[in-house]
N, C-alpha and C. Protein backbone atom coordinates (compact mmCIF):
# COMPACT_ATOMS: atom_id res chain seq x y z
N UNK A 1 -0.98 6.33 -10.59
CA UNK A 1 -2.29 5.77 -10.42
C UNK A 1 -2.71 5.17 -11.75
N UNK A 2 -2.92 3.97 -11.93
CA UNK A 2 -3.56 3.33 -12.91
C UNK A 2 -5.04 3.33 -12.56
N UNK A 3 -6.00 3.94 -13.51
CA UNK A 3 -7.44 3.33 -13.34
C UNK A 3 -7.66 2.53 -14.56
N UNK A 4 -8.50 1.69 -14.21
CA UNK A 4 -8.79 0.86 -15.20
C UNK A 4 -9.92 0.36 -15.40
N UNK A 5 -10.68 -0.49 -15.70
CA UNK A 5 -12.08 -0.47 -15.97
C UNK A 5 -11.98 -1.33 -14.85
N UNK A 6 -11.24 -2.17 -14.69
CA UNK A 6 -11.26 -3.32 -13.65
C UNK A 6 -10.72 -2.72 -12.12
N UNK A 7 -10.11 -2.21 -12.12
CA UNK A 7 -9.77 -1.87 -11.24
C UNK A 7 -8.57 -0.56 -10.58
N UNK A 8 -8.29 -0.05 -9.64
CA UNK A 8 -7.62 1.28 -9.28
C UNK A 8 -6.15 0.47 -8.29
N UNK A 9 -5.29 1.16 -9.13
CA UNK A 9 -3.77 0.50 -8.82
C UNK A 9 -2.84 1.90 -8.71
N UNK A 10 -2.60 1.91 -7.38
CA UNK A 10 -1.79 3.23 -7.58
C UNK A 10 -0.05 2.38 -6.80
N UNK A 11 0.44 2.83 -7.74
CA UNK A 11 2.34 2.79 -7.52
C UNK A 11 2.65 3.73 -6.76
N UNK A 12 3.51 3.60 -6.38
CA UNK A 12 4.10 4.75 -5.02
C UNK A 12 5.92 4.49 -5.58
N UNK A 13 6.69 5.53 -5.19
CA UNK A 13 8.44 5.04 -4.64
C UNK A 13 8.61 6.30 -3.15
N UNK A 14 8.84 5.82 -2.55
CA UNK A 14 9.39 6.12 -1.20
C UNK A 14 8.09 7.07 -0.85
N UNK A 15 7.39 6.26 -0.02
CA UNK A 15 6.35 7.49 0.19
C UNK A 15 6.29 8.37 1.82
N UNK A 16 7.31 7.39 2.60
CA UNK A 16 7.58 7.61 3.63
C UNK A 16 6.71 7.69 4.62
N UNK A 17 5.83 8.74 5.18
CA UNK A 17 4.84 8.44 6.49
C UNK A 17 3.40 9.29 6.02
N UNK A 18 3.60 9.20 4.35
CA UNK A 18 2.20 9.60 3.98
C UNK A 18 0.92 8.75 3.40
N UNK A 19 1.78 7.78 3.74
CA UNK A 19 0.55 6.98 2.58
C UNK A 19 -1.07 7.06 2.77
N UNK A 20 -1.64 7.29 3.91
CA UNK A 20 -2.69 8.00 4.06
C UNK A 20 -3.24 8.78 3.54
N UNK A 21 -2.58 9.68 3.69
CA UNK A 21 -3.00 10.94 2.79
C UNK A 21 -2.95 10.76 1.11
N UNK A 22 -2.21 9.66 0.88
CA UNK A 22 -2.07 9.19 -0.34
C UNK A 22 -3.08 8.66 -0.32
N UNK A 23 -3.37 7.67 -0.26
CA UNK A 23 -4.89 6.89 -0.20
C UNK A 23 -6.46 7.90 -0.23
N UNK A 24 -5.91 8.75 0.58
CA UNK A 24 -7.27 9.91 0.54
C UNK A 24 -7.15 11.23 -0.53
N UNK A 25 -6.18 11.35 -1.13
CA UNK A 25 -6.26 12.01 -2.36
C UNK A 25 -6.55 11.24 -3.57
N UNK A 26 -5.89 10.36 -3.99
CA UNK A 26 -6.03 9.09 -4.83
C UNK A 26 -7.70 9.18 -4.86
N UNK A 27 -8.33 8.66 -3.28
CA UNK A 27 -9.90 8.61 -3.66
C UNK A 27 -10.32 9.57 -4.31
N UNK A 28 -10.06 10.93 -3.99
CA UNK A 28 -10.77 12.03 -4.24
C UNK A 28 -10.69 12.52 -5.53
N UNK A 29 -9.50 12.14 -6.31
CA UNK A 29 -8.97 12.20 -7.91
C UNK A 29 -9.87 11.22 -8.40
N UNK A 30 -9.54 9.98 -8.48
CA UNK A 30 -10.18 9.34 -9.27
C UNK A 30 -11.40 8.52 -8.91
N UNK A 31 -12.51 9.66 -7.75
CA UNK A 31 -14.15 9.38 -7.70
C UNK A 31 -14.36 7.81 -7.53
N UNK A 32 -13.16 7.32 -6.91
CA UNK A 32 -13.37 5.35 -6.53
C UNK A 32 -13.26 5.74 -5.25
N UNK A 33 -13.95 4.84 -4.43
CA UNK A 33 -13.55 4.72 -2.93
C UNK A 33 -12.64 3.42 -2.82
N UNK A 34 -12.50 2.48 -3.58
CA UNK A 34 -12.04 1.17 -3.60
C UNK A 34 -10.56 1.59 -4.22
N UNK A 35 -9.82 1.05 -3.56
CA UNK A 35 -8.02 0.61 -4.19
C UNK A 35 -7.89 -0.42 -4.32
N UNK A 36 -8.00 -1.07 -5.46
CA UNK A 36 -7.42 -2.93 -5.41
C UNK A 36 -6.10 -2.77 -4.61
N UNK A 37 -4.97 -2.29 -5.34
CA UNK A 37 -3.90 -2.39 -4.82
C UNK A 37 -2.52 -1.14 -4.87
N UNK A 38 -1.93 -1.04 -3.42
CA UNK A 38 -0.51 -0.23 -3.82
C UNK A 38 0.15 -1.08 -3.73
N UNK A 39 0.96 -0.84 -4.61
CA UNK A 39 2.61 -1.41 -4.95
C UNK A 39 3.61 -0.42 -5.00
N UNK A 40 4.97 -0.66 -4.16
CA UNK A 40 5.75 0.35 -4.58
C UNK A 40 6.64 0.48 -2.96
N UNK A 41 7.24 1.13 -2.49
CA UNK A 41 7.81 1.49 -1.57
C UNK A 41 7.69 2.72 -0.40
N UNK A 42 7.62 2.24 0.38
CA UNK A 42 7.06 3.36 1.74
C UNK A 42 8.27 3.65 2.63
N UNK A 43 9.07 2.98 2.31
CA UNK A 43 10.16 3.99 2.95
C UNK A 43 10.18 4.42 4.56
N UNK A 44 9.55 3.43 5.32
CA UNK A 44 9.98 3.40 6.61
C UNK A 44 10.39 2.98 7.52
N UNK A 45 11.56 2.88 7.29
CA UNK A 45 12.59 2.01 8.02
C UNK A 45 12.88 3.35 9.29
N UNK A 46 12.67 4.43 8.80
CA UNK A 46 13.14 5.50 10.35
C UNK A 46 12.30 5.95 10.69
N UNK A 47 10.96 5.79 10.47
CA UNK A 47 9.66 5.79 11.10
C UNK A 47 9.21 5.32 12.50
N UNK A 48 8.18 6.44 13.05
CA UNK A 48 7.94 5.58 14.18
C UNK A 48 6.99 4.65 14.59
N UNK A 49 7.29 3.64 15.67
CA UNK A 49 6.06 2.61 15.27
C UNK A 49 5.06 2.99 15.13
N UNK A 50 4.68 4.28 15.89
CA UNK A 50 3.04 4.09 16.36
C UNK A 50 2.62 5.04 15.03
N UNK A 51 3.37 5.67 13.91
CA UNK A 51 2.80 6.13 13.06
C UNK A 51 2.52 5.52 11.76
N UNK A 52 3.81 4.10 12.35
CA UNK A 52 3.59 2.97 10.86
C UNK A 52 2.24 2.07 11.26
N UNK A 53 1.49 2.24 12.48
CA UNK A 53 0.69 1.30 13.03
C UNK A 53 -0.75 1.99 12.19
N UNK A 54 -0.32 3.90 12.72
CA UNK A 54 -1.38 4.25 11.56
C UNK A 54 -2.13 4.27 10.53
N UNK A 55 -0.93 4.21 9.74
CA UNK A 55 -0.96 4.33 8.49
C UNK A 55 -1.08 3.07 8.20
N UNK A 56 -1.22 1.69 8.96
CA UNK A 56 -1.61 0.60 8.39
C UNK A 56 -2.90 0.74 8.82
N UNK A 57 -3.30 1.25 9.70
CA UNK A 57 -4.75 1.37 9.71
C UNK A 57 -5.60 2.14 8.67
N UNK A 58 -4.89 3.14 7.90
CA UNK A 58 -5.43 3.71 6.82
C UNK A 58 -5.44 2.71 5.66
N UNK A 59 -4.60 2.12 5.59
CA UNK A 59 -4.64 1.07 4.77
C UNK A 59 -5.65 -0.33 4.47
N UNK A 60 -6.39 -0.31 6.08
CA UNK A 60 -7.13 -1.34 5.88
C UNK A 60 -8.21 -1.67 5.03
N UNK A 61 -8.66 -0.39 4.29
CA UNK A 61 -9.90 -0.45 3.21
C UNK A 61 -8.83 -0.86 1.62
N UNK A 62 -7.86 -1.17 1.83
CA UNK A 62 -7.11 -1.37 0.32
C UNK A 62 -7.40 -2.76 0.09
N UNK A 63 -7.29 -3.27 -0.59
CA UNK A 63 -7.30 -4.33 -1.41
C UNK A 63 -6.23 -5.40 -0.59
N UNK A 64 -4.94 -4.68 -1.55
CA UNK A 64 -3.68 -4.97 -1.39
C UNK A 64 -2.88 -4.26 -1.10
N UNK A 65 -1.43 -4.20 -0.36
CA UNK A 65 -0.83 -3.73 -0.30
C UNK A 65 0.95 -4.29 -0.68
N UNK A 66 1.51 -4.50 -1.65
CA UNK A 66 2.72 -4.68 -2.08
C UNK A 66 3.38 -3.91 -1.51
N UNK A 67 4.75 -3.86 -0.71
CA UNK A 67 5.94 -3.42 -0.93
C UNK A 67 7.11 -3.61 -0.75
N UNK A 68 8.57 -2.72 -1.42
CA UNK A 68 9.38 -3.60 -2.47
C UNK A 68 10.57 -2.95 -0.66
N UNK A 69 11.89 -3.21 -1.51
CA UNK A 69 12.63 -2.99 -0.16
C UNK A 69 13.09 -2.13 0.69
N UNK A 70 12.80 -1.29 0.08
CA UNK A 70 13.04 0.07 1.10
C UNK A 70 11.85 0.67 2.16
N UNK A 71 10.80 -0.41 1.91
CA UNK A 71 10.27 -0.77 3.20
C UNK A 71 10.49 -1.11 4.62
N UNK A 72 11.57 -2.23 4.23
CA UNK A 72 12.05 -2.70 5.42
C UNK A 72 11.38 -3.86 6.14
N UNK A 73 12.41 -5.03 6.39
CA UNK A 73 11.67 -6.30 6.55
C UNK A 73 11.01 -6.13 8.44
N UNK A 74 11.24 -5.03 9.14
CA UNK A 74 10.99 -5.00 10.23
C UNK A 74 9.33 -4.20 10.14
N UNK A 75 9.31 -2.90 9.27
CA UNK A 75 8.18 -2.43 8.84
C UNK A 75 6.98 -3.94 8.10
N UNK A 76 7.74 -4.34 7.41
CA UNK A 76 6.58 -5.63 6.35
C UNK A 76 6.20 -6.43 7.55
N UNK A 77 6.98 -6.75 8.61
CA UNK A 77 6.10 -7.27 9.58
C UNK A 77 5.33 -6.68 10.27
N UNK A 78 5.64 -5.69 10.66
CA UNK A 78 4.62 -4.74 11.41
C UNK A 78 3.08 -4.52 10.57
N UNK A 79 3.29 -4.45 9.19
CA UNK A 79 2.15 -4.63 8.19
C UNK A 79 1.15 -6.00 8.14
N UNK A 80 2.22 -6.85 8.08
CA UNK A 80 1.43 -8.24 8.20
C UNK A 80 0.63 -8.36 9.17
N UNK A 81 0.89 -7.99 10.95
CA UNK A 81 0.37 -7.89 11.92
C UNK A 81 -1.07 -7.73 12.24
N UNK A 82 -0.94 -6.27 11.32
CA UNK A 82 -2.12 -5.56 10.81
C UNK A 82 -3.67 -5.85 10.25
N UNK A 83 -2.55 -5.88 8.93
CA UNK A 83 -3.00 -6.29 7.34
C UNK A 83 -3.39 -7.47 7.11
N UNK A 84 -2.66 -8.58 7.70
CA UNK A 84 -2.64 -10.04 7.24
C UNK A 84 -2.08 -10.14 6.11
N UNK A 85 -3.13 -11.15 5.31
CA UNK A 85 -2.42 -11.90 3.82
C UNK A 85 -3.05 -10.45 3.28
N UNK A 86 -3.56 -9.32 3.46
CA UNK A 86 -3.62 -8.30 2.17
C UNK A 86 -2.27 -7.70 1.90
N UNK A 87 -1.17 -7.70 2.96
CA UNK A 87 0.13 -7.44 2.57
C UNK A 87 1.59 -8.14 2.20
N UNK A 88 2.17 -7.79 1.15
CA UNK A 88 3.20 -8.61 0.82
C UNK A 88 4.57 -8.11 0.11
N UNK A 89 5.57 -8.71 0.08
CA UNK A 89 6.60 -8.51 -0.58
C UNK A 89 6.37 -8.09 -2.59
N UNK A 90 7.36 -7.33 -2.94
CA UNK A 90 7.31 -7.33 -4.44
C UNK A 90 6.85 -8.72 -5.14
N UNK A 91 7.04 -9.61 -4.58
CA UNK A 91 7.38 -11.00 -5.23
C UNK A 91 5.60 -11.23 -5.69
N UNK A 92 4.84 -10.68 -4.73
CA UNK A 92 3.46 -11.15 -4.53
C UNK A 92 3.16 -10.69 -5.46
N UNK A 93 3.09 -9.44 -5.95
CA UNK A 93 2.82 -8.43 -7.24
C UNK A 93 2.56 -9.15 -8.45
N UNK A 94 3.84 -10.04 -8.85
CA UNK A 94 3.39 -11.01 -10.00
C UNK A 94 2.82 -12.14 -9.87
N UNK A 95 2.26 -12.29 -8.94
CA UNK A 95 1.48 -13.32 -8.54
C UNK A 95 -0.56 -12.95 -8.38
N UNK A 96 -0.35 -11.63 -8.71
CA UNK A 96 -1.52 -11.27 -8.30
C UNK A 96 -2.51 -11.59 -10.26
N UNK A 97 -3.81 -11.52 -9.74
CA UNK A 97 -4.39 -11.93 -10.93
C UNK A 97 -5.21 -10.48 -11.47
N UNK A 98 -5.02 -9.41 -11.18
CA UNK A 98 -5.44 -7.97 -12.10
C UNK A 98 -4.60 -8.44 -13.15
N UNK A 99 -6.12 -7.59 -14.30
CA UNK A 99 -5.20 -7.52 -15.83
C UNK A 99 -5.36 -5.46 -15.74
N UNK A 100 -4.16 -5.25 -16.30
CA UNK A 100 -4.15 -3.78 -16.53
C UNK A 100 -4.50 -3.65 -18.00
């Protein structure tokens, strides 16, 4: 978790079918309700749909959502679906305009 004056950036690697609960501890640590952005990998490629459908619904108060490939290009669509343009490949990450 990066906080920063500007903004709350939490990194993840393989978080698999928690990111929810990630998102709701994260708030509760660092007293923000706002996440600009996760970046990092969720790891559900053997997940099931209706729990990756979830957890994009937990996601919808984020900012952004980056993630890298062990996502899975069948999961990143299922996100996009969702999410829209708040979700994207690693590539988007350096494209984004936060200063840390």
């Amino acid at each position: 978790m990066l906080n920063t004056t500007e903004c709350l950036v939490v990194i993840t690697c393989c978080t698999h079918c928690e990111v929810g609960s990630l998102v709701t501890c994260i708030k509760k640590v660092s007293g923000s309700n706002h996440i600009y952005a996760i970046i990092g990998g969720l790891h559900w490629a053997a997940v099931q749909k209706k729990e990756i459908l979830a957890d994009a619904e937990r996601l919808r108060n984020v900012g952004h959502t980056w993630v890298n490939h062990c996502t899975g290009s069948e999961v990143l669509k299922m996100l996009r679906d969702v999410l829209r343009s708040k979700v994207g490949g690693r590539e988007q990450v350096f494209k984004s305009s936060f200063h840390l």
